[in-house]
Every structure is written in structure tokens, then in C-alpha cells.
C-alpha atoms as a PDB file:
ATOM      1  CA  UNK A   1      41.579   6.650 -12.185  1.00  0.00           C
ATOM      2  CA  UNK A   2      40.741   5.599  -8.617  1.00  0.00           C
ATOM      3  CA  UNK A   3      37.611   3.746  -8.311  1.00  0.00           C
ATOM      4  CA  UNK A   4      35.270   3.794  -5.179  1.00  0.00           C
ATOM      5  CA  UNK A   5      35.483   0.652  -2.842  1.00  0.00           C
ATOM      6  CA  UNK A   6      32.941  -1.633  -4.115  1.00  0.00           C
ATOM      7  CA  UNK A   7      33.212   0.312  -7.963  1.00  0.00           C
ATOM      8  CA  UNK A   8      33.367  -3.262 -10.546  1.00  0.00           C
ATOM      9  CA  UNK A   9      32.804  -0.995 -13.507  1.00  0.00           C
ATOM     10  CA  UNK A  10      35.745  -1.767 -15.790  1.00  0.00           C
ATOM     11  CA  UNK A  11      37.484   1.868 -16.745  1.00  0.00           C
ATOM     12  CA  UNK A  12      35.552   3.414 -19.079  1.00  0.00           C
ATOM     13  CA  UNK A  13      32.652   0.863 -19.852  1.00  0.00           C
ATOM     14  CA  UNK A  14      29.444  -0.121 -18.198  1.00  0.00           C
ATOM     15  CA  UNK A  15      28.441  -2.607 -15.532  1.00  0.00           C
ATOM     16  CA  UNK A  16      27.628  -5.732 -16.826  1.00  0.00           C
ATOM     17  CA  UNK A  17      24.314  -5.251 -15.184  1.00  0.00           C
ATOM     18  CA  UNK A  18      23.645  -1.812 -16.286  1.00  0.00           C
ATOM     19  CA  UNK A  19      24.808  -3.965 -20.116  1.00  0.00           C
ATOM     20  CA  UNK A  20      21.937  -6.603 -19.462  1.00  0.00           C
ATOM     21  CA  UNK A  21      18.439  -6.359 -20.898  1.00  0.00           C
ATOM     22  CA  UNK A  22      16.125  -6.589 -17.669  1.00  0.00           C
ATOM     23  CA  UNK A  23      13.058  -8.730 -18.391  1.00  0.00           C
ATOM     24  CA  UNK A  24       9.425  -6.124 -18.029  1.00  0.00           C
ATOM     25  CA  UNK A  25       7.805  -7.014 -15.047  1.00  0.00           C
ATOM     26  CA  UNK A  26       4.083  -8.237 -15.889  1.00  0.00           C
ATOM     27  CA  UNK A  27       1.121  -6.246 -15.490  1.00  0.00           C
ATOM     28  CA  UNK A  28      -0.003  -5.834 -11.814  1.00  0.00           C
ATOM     29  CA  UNK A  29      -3.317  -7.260 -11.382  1.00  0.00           C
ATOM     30  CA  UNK A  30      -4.283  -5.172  -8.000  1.00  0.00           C
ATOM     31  CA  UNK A  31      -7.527  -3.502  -8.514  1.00  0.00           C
ATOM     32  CA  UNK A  32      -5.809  -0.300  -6.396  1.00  0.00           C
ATOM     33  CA  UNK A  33      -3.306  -0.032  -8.551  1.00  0.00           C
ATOM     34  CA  UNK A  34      -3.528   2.516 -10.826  1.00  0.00           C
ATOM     35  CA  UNK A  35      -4.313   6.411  -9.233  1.00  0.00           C
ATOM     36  CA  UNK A  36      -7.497   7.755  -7.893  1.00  0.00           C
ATOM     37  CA  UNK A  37      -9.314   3.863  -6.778  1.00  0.00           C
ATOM     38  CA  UNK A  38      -9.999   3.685  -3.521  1.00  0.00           C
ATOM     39  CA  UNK A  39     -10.954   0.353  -2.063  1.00  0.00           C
ATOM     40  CA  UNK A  40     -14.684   0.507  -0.292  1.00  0.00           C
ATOM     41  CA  UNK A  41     -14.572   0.865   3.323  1.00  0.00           C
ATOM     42  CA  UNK A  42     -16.457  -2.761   3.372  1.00  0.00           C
ATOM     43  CA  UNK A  43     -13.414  -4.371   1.249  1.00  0.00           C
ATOM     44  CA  UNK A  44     -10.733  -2.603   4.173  1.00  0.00           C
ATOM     45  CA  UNK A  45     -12.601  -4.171   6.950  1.00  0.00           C
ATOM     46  CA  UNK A  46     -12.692  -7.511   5.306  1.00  0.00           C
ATOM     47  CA  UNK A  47      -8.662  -7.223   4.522  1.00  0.00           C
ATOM     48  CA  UNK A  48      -7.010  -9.929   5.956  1.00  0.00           C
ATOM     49  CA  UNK A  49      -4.122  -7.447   7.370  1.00  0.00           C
ATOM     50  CA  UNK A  50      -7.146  -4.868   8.834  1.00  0.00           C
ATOM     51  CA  UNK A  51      -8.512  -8.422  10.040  1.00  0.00           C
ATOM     52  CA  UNK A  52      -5.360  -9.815  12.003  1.00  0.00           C
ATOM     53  CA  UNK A  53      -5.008  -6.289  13.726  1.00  0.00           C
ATOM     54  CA  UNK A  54      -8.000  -6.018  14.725  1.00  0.00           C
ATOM     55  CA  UNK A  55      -7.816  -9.891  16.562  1.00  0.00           C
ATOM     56  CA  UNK A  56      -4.407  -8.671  17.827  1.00  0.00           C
ATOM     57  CA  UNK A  57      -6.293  -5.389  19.347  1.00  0.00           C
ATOM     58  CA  UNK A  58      -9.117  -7.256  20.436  1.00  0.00           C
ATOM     59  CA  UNK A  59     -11.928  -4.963  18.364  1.00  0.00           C
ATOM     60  CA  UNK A  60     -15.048  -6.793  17.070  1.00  0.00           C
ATOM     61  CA  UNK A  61     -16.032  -5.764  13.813  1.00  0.00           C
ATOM     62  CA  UNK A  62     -19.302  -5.327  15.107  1.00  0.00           C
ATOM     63  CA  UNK A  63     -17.983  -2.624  17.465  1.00  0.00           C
ATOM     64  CA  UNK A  64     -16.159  -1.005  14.507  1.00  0.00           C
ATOM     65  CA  UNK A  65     -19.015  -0.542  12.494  1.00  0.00           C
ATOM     66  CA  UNK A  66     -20.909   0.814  15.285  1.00  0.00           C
ATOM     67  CA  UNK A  67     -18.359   3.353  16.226  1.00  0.00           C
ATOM     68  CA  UNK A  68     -18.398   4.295  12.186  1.00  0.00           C
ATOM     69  CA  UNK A  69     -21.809   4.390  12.078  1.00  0.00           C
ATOM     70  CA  UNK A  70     -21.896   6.564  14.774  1.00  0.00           C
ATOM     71  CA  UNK A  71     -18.985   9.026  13.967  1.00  0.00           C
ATOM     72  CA  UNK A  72     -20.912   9.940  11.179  1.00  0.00           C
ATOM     73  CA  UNK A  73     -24.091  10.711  12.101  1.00  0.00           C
ATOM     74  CA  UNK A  74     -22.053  13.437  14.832  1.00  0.00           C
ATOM     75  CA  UNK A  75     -20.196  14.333  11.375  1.00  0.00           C
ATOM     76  CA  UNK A  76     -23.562  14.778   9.373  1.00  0.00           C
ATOM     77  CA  UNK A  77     -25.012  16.576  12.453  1.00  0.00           C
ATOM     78  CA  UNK A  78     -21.872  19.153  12.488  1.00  0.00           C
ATOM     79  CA  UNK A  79     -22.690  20.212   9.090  1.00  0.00           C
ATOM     80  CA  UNK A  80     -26.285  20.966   8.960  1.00  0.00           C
ATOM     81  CA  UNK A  81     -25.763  23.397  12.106  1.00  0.00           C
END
């Protein structure tokens, strides 16, 4: 009987866009789309976005790598004692 504020349901029937047929969205065409693909660590460095930060931050990929490189030989080292 009393509708909400902003309610444009007429009494009784649907919304007109509730009524419409929505057109299916196509197929995404992202590689990481679908569940358990994981991009390489080589395609994250080379993301434009990872790229742009790391300008803004003022880290050299060169310095990254190194720092990666080197976190996991301490990591490999860990597990063999």
C-alpha cells in the first residue's frame, strides 16, 4: 500500500527493468579469468599498472629482480636447514 521513496514499481507488477530482456555480456577474453591461472611473475612486472607504480616509487626493475632473486635463495636456504 505505501511504497518506499524512490519505489516506481507499479502495485502489484514488475519494474519495467526487472520486465526487460538484458543483452549477455560477451565472453571475457582475459587470460586470468577463469579460477586457478595465475599470471607469471615476469608478465606482473611487465604490467603496465605494476610499471607506473613502480616509476611513481622510484624502484628499477633491475633492483626488483635482484631483491627477488635474493629473497629466495634466503627462502631456499630456510628450508634445507
Amino acid at each position: 500500500m505505501f511504497g518506499f521513496l524512490g519505489d516506481h514499481r507499479p502495485l502489484g507488477g514488475r519494474s519495467p527493468v526487472a520486465a526487460r530482456k538484458m543483452p549477455r555480456r560477451p565472453a571475457r577474453r582475459d587470460p586470468y579469468a577463469e579460477g586457478g591461472t595465475e599470471p607469471t611473475l615476469d608478465d606482473l612486472l611487465h604490467d603496465p599498472v605494476t610499471e607506473a607504480i613502480m616509476r611513481r616509487d622510484g624502484v628499477s626493475l633491475a633492483s626488483l629482480q635482484s631483491l627477488i632473486v635474493a629473497t629466495r635463495k634466503e627462502l631456499l636456504s630456510r628450508e634445507l636447514v
